[in-house]
C-alpha atoms as a PDB file:
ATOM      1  CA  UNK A   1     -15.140  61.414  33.951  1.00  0.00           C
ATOM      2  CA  UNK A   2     -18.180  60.189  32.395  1.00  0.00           C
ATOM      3  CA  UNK A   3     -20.428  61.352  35.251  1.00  0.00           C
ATOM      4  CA  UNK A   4     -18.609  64.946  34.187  1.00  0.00           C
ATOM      5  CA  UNK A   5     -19.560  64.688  30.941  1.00  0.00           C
ATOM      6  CA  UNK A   6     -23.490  63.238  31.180  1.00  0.00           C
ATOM      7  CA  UNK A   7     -24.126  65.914  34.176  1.00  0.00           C
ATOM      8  CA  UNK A   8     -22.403  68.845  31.521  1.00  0.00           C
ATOM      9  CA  UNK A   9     -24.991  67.150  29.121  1.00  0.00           C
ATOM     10  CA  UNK A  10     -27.986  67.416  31.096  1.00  0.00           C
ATOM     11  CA  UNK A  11     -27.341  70.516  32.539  1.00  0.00           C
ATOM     12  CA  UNK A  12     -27.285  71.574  28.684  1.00  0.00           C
ATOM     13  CA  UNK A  13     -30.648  69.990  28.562  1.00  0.00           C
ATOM     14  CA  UNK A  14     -29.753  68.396  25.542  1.00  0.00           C
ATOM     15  CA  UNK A  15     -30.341  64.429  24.924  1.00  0.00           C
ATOM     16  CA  UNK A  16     -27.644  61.769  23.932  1.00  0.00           C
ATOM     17  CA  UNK A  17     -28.049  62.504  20.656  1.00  0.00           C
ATOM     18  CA  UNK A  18     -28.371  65.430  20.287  1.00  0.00           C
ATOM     19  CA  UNK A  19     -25.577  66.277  22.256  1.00  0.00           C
ATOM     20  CA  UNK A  20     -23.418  63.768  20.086  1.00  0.00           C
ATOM     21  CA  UNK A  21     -24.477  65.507  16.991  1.00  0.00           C
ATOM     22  CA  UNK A  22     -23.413  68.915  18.317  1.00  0.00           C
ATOM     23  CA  UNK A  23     -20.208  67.554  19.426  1.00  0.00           C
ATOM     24  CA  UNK A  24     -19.408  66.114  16.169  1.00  0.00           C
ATOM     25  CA  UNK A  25     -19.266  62.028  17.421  1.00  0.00           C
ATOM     26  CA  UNK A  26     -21.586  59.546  17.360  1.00  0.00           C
ATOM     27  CA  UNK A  27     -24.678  59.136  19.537  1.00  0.00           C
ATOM     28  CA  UNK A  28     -23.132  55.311  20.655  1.00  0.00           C
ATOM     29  CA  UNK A  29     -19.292  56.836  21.454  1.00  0.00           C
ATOM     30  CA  UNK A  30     -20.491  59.802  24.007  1.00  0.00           C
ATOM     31  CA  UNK A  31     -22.721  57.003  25.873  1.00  0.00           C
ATOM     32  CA  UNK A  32     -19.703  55.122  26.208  1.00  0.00           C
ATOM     33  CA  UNK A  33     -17.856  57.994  27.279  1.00  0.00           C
ATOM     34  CA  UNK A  34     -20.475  58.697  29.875  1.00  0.00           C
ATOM     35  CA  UNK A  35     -20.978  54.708  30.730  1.00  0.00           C
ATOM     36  CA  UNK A  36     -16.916  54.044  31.094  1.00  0.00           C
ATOM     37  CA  UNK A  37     -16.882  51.685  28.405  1.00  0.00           C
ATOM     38  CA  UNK A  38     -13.922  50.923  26.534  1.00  0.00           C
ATOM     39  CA  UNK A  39     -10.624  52.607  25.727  1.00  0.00           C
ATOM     40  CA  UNK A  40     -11.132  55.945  25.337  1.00  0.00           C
ATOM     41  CA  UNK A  41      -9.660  57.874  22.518  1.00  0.00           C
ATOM     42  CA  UNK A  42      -7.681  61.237  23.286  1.00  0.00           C
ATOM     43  CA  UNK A  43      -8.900  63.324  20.073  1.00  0.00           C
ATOM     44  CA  UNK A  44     -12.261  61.902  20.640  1.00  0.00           C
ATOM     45  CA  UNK A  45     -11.750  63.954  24.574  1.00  0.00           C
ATOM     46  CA  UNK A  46     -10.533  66.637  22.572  1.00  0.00           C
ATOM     47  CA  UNK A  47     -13.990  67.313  21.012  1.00  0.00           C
ATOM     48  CA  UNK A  48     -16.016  66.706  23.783  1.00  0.00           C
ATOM     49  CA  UNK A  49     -13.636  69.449  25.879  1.00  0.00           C
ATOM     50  CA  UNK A  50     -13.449  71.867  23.815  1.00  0.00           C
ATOM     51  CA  UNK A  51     -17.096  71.468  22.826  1.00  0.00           C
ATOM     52  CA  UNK A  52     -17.878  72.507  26.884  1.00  0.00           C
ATOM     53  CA  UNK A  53     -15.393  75.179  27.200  1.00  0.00           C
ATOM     54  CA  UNK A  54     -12.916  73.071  28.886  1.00  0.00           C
ATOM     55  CA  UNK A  55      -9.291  71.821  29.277  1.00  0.00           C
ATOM     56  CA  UNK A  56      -9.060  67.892  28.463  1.00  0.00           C
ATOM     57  CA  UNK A  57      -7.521  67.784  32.351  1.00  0.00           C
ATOM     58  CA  UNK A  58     -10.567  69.257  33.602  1.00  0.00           C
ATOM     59  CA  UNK A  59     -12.635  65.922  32.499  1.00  0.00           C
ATOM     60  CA  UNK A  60     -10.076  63.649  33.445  1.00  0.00           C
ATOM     61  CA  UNK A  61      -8.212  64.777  36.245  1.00  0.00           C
ATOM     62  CA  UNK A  62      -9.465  64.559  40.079  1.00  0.00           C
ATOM     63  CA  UNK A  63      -9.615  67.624  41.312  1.00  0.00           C
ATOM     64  CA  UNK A  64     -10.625  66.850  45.026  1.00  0.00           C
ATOM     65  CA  UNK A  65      -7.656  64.354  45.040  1.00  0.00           C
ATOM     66  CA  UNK A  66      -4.922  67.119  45.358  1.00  0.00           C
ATOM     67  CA  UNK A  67      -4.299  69.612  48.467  1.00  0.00           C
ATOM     68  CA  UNK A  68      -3.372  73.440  47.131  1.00  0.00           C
ATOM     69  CA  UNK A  69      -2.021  75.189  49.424  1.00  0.00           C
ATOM     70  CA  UNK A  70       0.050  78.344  48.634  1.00  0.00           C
ATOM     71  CA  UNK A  71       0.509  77.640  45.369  1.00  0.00           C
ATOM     72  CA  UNK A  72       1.813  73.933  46.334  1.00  0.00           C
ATOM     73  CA  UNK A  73      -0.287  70.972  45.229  1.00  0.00           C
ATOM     74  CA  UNK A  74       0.509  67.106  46.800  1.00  0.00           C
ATOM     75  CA  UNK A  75      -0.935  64.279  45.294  1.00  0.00           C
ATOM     76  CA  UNK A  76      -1.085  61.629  48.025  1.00  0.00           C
ATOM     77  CA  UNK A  77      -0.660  57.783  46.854  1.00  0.00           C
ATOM     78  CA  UNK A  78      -1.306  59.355  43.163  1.00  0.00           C
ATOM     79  CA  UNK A  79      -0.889  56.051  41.601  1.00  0.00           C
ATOM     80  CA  UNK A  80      -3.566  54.460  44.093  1.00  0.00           C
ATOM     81  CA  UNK A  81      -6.314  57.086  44.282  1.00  0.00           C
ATOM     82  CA  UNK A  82      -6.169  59.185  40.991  1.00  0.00           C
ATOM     83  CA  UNK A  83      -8.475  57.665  38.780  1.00  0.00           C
ATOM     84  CA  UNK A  84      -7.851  57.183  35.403  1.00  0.00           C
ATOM     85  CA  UNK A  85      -9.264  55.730  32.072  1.00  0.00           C
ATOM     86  CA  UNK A  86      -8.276  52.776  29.983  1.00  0.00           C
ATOM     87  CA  UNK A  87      -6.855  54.395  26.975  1.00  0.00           C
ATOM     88  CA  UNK A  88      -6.276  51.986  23.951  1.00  0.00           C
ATOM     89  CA  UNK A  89      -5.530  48.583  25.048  1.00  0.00           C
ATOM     90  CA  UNK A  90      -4.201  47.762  28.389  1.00  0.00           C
ATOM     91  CA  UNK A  91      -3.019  51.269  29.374  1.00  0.00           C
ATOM     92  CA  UNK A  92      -4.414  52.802  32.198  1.00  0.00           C
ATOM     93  CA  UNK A  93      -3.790  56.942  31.674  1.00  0.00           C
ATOM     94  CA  UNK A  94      -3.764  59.184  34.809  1.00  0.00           C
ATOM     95  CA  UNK A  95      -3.803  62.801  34.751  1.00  0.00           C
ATOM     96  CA  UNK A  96      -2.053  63.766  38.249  1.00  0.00           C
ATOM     97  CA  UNK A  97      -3.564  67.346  39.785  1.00  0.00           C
ATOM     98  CA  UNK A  98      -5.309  69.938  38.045  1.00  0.00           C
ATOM     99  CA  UNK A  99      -4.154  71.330  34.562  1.00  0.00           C
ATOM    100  CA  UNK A 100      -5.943  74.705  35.543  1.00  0.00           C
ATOM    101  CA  UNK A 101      -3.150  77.162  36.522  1.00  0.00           C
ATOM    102  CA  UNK A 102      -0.337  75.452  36.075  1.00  0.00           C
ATOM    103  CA  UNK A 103       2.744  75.099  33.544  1.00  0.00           C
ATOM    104  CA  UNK A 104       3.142  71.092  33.460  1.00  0.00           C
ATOM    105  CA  UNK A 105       0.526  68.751  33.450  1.00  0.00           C
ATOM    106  CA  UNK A 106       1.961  65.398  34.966  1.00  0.00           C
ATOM    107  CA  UNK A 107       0.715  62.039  34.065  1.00  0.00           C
ATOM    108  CA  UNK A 108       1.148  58.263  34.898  1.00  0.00           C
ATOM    109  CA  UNK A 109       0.722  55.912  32.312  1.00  0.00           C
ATOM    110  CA  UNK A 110       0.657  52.120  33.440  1.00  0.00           C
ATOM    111  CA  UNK A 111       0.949  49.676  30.724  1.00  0.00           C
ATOM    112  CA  UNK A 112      -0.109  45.383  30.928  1.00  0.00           C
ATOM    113  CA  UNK A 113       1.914  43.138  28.782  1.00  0.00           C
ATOM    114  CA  UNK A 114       1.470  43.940  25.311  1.00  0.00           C
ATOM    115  CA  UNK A 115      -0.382  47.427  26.131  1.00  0.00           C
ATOM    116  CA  UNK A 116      -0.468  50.462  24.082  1.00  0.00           C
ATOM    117  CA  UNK A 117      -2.335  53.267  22.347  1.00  0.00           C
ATOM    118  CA  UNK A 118      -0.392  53.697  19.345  1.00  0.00           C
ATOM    119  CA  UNK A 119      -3.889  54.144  17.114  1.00  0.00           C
ATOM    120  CA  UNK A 120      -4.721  56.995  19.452  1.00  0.00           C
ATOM    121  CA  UNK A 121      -1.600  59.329  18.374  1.00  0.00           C
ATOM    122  CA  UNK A 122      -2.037  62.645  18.749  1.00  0.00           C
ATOM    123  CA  UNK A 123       0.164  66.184  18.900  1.00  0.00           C
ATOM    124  CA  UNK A 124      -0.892  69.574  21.131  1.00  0.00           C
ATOM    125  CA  UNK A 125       1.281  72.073  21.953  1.00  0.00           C
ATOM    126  CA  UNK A 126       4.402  72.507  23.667  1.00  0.00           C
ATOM    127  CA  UNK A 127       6.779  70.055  25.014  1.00  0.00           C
ATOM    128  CA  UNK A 128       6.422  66.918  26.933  1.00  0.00           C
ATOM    129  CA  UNK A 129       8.738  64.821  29.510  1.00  0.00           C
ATOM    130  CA  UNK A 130       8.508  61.067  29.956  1.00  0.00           C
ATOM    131  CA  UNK A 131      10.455  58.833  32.079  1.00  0.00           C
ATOM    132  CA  UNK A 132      10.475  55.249  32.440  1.00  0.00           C
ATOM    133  CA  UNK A 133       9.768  53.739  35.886  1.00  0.00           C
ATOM    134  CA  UNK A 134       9.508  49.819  35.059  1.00  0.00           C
ATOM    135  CA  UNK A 135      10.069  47.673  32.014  1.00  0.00           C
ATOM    136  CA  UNK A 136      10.606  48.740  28.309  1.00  0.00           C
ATOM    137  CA  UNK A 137       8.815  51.283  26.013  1.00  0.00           C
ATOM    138  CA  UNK A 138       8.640  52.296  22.780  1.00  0.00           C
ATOM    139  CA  UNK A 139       7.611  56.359  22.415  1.00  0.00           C
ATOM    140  CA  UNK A 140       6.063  56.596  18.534  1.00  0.00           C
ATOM    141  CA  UNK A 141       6.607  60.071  17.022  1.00  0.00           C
ATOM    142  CA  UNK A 142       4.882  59.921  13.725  1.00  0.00           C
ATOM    143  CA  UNK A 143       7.417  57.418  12.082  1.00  0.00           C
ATOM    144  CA  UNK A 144       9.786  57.281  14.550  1.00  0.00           C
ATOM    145  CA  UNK A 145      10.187  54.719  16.897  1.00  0.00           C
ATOM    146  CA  UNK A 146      12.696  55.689  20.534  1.00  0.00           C
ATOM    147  CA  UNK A 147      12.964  52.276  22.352  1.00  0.00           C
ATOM    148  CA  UNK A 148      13.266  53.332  26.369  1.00  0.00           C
ATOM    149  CA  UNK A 149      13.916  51.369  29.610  1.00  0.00           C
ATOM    150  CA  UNK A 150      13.696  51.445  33.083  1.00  0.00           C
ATOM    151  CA  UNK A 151      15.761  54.741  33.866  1.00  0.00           C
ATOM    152  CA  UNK A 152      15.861  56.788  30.557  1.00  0.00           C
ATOM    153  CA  UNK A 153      14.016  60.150  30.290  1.00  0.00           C
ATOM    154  CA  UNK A 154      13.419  61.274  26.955  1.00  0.00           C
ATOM    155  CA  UNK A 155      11.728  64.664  26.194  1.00  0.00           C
ATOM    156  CA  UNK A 156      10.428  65.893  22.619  1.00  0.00           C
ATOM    157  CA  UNK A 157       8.461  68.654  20.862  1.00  0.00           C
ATOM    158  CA  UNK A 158       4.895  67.327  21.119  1.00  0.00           C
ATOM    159  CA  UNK A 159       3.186  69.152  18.588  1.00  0.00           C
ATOM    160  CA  UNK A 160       4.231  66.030  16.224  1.00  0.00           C
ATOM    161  CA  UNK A 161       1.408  62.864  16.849  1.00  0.00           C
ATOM    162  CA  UNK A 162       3.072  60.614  19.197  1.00  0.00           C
ATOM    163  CA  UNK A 163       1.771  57.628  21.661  1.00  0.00           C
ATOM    164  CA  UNK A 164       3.186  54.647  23.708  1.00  0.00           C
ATOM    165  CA  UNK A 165       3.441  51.079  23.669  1.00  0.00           C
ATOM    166  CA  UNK A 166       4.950  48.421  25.706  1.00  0.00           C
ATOM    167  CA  UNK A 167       8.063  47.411  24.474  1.00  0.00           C
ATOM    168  CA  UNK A 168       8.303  44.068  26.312  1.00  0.00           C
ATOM    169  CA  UNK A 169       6.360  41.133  25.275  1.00  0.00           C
ATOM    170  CA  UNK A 170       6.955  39.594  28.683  1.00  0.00           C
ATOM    171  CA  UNK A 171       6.007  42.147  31.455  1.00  0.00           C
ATOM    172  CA  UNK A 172       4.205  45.035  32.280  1.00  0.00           C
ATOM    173  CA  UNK A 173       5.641  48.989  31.979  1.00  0.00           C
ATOM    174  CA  UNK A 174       5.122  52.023  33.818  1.00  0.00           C
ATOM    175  CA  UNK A 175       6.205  55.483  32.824  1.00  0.00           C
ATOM    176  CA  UNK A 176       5.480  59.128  34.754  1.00  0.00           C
ATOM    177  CA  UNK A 177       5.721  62.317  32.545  1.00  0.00           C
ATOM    178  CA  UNK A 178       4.373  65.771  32.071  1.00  0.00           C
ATOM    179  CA  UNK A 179       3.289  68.050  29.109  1.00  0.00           C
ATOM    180  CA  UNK A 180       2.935  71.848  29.010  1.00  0.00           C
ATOM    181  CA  UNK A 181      -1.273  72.003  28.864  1.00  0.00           C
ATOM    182  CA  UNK A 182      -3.642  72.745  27.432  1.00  0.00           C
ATOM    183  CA  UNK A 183      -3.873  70.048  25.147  1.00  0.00           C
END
């Protein structure tokens, strides 16, 4: 993702800072954007996106790791060769396939013990699906807290902010979803 973003930036001509400026973040957040460093913040994707003319799944989904063929698009190993960015702490966030074209946008979140992203809330529209692979999560909707384990689906209005968290203080949580893009 980052080389997506510093090659859209040069390509623009522009320098880090300037760039930054334009986008409306600072000069030290895009370079860690473009340098992988640190959890990265949703809204703060949101910005640079729409600031390129983009969908947020066009900077971080992989592209070249899905096969489209008549209108049918297979992820091989997703969880193993889809790259994805730390969001927050301890969650690694991977966009599965293209959002170009398409209804759903699925996703994989996988969460270490005591991960979550709960400062990095944020709503878009349409609905969203989540279902719980391994361990316990909580799914934050503004206020409200829905405690989930391995098993349950749960699916909500996602204009509302909302984020994850590992529920269990012990082990580690993954959950698979999708949301209608583009967000």
């Amino acid at each position: 993702m980052g080389q997506r973003i510093r090659r859209l930036r040069t390509q623009a001509g522009k320098t880090l800072r300037a760039q930054a400026r334009e986008i409306g973040i600072a000069a030290s957040s895009l370079s860690a954007l473009e340098n992988g460093q640190g959890g990265v913040s949703l809204k703060r994707l949101q910005l640079v996106a729409e600031h390129f003319g983009l969908h947020i799944t066009e900077l971080l989904g992989e592209p070249a790791a899905a096969a489209l063929v008549d209108g049918v698009e297979i992820i091989r190993s997703c969880a193993a060769t889809v790259p994805g960015v730390q969001r927050g702490t301890g969650v690694l966030y991977q966009l599965l396939g293209s959002g170009r074209d398409h209804v759903i946008q699925p996703y994989l979140l996988s969460f270490d013990r005591g991960g979550g992203y709960d400062r990095d809330r944020i709503g878009h529209p349409g609905e969203e699906i989540a279902y719980v692979l391994h361990g316990q999560v909580e799914l934050l909707i503004e206020d409200e807290r829905h405690e989930l384990t391995q098993g349950d689906l749960i699916r909500f209005r996602a204009d509302r902010p909302h984020a994850f968290r590992n529920a269990s203080s012990v082990g580690v949580a993954t959950v698979i979803g999708a949301a209608t893009p583009p967000w």
